[in-house]
N, C-alpha and C. Protein backbone atom coordinates (compact mmCIF):
# COMPACT_ATOMS: atom_id res chain seq x y z
N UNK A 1 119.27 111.70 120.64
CA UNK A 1 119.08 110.28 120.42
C UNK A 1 119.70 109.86 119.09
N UNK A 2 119.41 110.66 117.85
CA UNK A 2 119.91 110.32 116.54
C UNK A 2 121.56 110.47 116.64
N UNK A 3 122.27 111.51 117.65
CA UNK A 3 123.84 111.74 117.81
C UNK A 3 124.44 110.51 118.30
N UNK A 4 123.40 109.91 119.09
CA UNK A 4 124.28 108.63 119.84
C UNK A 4 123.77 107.26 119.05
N UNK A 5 122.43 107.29 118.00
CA UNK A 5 122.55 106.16 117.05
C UNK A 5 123.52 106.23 115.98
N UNK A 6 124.21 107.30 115.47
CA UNK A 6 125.20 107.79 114.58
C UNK A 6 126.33 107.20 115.03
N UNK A 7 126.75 107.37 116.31
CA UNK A 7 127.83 106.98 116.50
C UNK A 7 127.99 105.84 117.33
N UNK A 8 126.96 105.08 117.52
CA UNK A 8 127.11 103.53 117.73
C UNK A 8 127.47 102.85 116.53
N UNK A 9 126.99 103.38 115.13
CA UNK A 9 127.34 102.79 113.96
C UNK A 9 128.54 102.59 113.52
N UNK A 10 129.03 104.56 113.60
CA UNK A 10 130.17 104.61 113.08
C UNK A 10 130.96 104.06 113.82
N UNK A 11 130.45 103.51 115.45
CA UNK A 11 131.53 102.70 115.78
C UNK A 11 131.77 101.39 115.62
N UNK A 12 130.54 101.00 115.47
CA UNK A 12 130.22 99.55 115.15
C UNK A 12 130.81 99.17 114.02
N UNK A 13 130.48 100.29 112.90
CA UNK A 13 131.68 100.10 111.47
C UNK A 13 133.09 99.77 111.84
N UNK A 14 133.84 100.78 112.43
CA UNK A 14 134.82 101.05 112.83
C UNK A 14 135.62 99.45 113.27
N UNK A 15 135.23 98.59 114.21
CA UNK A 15 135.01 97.69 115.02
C UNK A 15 135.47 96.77 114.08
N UNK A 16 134.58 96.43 112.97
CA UNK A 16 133.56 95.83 112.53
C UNK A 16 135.10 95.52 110.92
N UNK A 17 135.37 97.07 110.48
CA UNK A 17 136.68 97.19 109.78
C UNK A 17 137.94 96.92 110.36
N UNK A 18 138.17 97.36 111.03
CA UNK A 18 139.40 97.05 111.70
C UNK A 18 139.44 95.29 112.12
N UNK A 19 138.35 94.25 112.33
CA UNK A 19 138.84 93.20 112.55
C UNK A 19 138.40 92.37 111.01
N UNK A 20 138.02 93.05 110.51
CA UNK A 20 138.47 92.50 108.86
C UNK A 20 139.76 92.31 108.46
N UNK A 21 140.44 93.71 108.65
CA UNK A 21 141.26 93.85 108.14
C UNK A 21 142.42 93.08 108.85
N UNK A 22 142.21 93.08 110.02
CA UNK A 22 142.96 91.60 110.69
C UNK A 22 142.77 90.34 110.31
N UNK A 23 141.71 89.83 109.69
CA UNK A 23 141.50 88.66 109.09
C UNK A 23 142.01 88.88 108.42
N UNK A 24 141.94 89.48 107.59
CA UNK A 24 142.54 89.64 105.98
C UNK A 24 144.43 89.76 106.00
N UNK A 25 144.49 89.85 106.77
CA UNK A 25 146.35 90.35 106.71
C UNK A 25 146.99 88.45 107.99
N UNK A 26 145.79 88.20 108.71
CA UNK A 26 145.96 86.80 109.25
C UNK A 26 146.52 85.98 107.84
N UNK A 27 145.03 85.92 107.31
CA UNK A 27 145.10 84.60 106.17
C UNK A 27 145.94 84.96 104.70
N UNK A 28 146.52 86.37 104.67
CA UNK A 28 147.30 86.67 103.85
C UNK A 28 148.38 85.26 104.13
N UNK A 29 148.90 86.20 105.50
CA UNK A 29 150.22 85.56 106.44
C UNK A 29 150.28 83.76 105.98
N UNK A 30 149.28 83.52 106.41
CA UNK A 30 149.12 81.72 106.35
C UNK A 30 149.04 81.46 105.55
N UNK A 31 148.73 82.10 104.43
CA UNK A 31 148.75 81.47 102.49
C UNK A 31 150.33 81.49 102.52
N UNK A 32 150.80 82.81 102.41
CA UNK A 32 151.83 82.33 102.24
C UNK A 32 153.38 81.69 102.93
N UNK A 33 152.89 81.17 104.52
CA UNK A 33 153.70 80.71 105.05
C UNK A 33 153.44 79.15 104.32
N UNK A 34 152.38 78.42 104.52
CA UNK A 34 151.77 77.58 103.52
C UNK A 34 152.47 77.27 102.18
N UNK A 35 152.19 78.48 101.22
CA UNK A 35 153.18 77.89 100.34
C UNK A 35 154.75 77.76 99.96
N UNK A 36 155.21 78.70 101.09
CA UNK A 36 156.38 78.53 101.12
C UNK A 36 156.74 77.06 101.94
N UNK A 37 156.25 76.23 102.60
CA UNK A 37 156.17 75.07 103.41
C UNK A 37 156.08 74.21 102.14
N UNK A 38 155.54 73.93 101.34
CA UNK A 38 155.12 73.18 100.17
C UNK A 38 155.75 73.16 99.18
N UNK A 39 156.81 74.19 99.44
CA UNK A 39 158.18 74.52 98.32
C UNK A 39 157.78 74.56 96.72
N UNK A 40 158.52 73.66 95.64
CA UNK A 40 158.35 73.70 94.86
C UNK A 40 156.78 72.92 93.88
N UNK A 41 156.76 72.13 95.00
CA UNK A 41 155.04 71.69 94.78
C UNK A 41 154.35 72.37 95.16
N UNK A 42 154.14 73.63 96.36
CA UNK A 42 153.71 74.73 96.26
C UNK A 42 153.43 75.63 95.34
N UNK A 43 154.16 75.91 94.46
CA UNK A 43 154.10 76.92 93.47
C UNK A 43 153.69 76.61 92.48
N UNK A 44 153.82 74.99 91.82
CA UNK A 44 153.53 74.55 90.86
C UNK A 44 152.01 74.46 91.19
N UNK A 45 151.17 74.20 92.41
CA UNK A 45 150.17 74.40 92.67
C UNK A 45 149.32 75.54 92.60
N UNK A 46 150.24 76.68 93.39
CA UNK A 46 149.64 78.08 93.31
C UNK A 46 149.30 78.27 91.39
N UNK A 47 150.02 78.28 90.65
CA UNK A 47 150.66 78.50 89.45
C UNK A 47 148.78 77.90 89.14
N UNK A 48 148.82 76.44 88.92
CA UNK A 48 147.42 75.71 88.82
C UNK A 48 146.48 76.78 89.05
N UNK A 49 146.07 76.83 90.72
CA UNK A 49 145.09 77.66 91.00
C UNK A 49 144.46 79.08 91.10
N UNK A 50 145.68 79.58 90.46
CA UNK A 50 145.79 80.75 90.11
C UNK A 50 145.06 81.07 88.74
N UNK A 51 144.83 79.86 87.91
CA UNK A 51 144.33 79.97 86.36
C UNK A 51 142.66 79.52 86.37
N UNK A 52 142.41 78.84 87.68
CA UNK A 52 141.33 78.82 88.02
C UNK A 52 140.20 79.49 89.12
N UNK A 53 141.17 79.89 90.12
CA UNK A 53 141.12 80.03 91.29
C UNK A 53 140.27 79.69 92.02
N UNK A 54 140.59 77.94 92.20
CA UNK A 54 140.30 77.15 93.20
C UNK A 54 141.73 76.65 93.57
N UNK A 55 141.49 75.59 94.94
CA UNK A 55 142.74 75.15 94.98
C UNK A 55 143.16 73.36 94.65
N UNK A 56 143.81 72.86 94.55
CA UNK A 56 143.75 71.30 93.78
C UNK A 56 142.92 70.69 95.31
N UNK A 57 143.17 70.90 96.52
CA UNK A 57 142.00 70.32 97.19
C UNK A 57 140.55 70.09 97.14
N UNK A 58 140.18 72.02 96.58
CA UNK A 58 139.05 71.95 96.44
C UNK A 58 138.57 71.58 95.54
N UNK A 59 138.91 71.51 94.36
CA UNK A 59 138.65 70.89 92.63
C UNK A 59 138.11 69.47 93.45
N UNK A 60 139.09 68.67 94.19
CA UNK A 60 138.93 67.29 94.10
C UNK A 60 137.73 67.08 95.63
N UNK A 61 137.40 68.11 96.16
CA UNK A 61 136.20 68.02 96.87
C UNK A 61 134.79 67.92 96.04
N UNK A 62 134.81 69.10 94.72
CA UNK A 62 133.70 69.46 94.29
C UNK A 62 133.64 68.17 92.96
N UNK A 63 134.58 67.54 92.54
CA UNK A 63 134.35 66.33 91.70
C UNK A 63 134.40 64.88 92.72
N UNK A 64 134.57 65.16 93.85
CA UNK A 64 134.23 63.82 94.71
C UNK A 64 135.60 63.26 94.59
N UNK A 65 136.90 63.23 93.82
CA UNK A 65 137.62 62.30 93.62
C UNK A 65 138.56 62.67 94.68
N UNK A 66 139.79 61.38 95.35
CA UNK A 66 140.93 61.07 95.53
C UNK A 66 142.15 60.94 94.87
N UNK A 67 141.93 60.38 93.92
CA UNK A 67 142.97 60.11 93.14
C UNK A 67 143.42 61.09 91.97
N UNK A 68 144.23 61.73 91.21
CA UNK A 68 144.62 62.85 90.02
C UNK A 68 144.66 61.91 89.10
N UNK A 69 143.47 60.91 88.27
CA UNK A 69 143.78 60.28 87.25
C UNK A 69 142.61 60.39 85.96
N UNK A 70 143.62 60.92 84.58
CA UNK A 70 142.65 61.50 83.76
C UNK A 70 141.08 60.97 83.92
N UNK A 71 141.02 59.77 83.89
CA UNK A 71 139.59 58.89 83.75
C UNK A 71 138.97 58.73 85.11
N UNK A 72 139.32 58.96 86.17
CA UNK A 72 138.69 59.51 87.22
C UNK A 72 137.72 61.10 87.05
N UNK A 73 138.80 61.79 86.81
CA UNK A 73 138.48 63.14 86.44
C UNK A 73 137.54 63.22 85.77
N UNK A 74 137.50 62.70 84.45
CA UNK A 74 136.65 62.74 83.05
C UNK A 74 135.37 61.79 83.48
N UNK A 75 134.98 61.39 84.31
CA UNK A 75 133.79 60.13 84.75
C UNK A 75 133.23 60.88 85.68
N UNK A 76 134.01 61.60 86.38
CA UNK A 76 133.06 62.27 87.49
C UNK A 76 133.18 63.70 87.36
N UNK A 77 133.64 64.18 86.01
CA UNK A 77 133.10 65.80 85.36
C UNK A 77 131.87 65.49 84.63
N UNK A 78 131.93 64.25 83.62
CA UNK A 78 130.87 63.99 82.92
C UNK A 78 129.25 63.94 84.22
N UNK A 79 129.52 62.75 85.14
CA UNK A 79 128.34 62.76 86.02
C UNK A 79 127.78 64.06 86.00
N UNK A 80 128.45 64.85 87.00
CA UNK A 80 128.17 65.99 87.94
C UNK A 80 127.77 67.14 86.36
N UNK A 81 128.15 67.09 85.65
CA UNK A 81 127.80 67.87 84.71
C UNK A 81 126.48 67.79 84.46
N UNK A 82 126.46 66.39 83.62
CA UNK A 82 124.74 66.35 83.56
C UNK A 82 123.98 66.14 84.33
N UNK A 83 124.19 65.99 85.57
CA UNK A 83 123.04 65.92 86.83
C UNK A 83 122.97 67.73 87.16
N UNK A 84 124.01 68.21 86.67
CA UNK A 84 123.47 69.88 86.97
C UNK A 84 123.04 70.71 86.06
N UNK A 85 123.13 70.13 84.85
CA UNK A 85 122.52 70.95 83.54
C UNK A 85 121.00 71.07 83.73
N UNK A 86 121.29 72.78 83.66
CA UNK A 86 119.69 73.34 83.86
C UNK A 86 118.16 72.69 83.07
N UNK A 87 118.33 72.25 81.74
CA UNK A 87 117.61 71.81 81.45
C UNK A 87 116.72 70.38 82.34
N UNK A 88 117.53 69.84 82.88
CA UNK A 88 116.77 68.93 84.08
C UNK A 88 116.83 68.98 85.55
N UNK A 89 116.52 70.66 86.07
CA UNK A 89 116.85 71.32 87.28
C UNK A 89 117.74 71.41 87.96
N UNK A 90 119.14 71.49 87.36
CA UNK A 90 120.20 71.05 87.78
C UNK A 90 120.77 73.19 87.85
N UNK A 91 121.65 73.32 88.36
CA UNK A 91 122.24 74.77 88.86
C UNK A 91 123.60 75.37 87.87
N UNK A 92 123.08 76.17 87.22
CA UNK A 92 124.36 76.48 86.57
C UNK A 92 125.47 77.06 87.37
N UNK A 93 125.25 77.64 88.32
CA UNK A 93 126.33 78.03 89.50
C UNK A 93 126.86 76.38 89.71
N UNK A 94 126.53 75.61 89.86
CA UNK A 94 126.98 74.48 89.95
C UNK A 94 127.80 74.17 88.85
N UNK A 95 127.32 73.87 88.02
CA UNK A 95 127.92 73.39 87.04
C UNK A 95 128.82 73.91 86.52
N UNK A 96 129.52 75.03 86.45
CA UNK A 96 130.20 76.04 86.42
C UNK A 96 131.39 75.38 87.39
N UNK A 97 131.49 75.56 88.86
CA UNK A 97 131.96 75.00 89.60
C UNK A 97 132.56 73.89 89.24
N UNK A 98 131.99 72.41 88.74
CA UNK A 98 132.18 71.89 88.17
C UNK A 98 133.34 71.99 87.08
N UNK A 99 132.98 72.42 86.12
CA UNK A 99 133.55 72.76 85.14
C UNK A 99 135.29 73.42 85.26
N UNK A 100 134.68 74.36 86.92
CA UNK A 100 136.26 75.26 87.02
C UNK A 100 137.30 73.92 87.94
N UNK A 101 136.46 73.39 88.00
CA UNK A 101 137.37 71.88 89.08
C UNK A 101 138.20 71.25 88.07
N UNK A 102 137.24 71.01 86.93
CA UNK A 102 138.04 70.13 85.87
C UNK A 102 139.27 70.66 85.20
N UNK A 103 139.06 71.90 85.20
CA UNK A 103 139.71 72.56 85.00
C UNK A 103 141.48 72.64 85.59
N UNK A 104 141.02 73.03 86.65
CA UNK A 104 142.05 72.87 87.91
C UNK A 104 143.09 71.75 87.79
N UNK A 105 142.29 70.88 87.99
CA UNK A 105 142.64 69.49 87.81
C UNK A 105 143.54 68.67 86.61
N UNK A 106 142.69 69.14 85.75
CA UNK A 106 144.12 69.42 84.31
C UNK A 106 145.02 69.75 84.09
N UNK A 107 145.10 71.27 84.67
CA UNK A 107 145.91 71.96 84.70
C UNK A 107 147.13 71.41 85.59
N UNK A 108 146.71 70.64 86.80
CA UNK A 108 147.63 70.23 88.13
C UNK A 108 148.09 69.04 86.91
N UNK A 109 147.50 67.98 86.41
CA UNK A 109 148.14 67.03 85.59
C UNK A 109 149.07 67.08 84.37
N UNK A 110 149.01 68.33 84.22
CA UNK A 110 149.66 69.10 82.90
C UNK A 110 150.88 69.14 83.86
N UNK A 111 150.67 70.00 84.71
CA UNK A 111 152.29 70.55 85.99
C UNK A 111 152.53 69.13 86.10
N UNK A 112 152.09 68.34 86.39
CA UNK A 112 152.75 67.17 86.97
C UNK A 112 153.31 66.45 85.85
N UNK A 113 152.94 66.29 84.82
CA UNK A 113 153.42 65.61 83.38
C UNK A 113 154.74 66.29 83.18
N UNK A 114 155.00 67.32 83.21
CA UNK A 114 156.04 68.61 82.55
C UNK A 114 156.84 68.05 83.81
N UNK A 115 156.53 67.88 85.13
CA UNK A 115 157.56 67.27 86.04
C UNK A 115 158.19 66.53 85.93
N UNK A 116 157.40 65.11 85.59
CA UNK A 116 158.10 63.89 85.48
C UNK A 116 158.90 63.77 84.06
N UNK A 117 158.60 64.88 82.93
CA UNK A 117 159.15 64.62 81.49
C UNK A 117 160.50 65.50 82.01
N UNK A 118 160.57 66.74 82.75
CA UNK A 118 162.02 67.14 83.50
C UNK A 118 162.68 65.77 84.09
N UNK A 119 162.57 65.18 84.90
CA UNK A 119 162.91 64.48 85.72
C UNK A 119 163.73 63.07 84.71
N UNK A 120 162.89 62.95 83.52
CA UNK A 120 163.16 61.58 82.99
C UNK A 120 164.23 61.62 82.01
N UNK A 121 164.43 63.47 81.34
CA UNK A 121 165.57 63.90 80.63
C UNK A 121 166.58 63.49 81.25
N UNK A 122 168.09 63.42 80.43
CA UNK A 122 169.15 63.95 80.70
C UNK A 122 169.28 64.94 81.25
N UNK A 123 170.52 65.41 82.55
CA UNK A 123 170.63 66.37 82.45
C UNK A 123 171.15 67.57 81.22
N UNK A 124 171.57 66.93 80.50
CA UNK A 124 172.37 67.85 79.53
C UNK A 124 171.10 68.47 78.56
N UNK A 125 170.17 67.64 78.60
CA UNK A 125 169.14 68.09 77.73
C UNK A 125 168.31 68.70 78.34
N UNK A 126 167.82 69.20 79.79
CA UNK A 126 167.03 69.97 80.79
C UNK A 126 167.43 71.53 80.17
N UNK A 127 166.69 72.11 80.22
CA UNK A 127 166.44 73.75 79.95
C UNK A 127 166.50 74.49 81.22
C-alpha cells in the first residue's frame, strides 16, 4: 500500500513539474515576443521595470491613475500612502507596493523626458 502511495506522488510531482515547466518556458516565449512587438518603447519600458519590477501597467493599476503626469502620480502616491501607513491599520505590504509603483512610474517619466530631449536636439548634437 505505502509502494503505490510513493509512487502516486512521485508521479503526481512528476506531472505536476513538468507542466510548470511548460508554463514557465510558455510565458518566457510571450514576454518576449511582447517586447519585441513594442520595439523601442518596449525596452525603454522593460529597462523601467526591471529597476522595479513591476510593469508601467501595473504601477498605474496599483496608484489608480490613467494618465503619466507628475501631479497625478504625486496626489495619488501621497493618498494611498497614508491610508496604508500602519500606524492607522493600513498594510505595509501595501504600502510598499505603493511606493514600488511610484517608483516605476518615475522612472517611465524620466525614459520619456530623455526621449523627447533626443528628439528636440539637433541631429548633430544627438550622442
Amino acid at each position: 500500500m505505502a509502494k503505490y502511495l510513493a509512487q502516486i506522488i512521485v508521479m503526481g510531482a512528476q506531472v505536476v513539474g513538468r507542466a510548470f515547466a511548460r508554463a514557465l518556458r510558455q510565458e518566457f516565449a510571450a514576454s518576449q515576443a511582447a517586447a519585441q512587438a513594442r520595439g523601442q518603447a518596449g525596452r525603454q519600458s522593460a529597462a523601467a521595470s526591471s529597476i522595479t519590477g513591476m510593469t508601467i501597467q501595473e504601477a498605474q493599476q496599483i496608484l489608480n491613475i490613467s494618465k503619466l503626469t507628475p501631479e497625478e502620480i504625486q496626489k495619488s502616491y501621497e493618498h494611498l500612502f497614508k491610508v496604508n501607513d500602519k500606524s492607522v491599520g493600513g498594510s505595509f505590504y501595501l504600502q510598499s507596493k505603493v511606493v514600488r509603483a511610484k517608483e516605476c512610474l518615475d522612472e517611465e517619466l524620466s525614459i520619456q523626458q530623455q526621449d523627447e530631449q533626443q528628439k528636440t536636439k539637433p541631429p548633430d548634437q544627438q550622442t
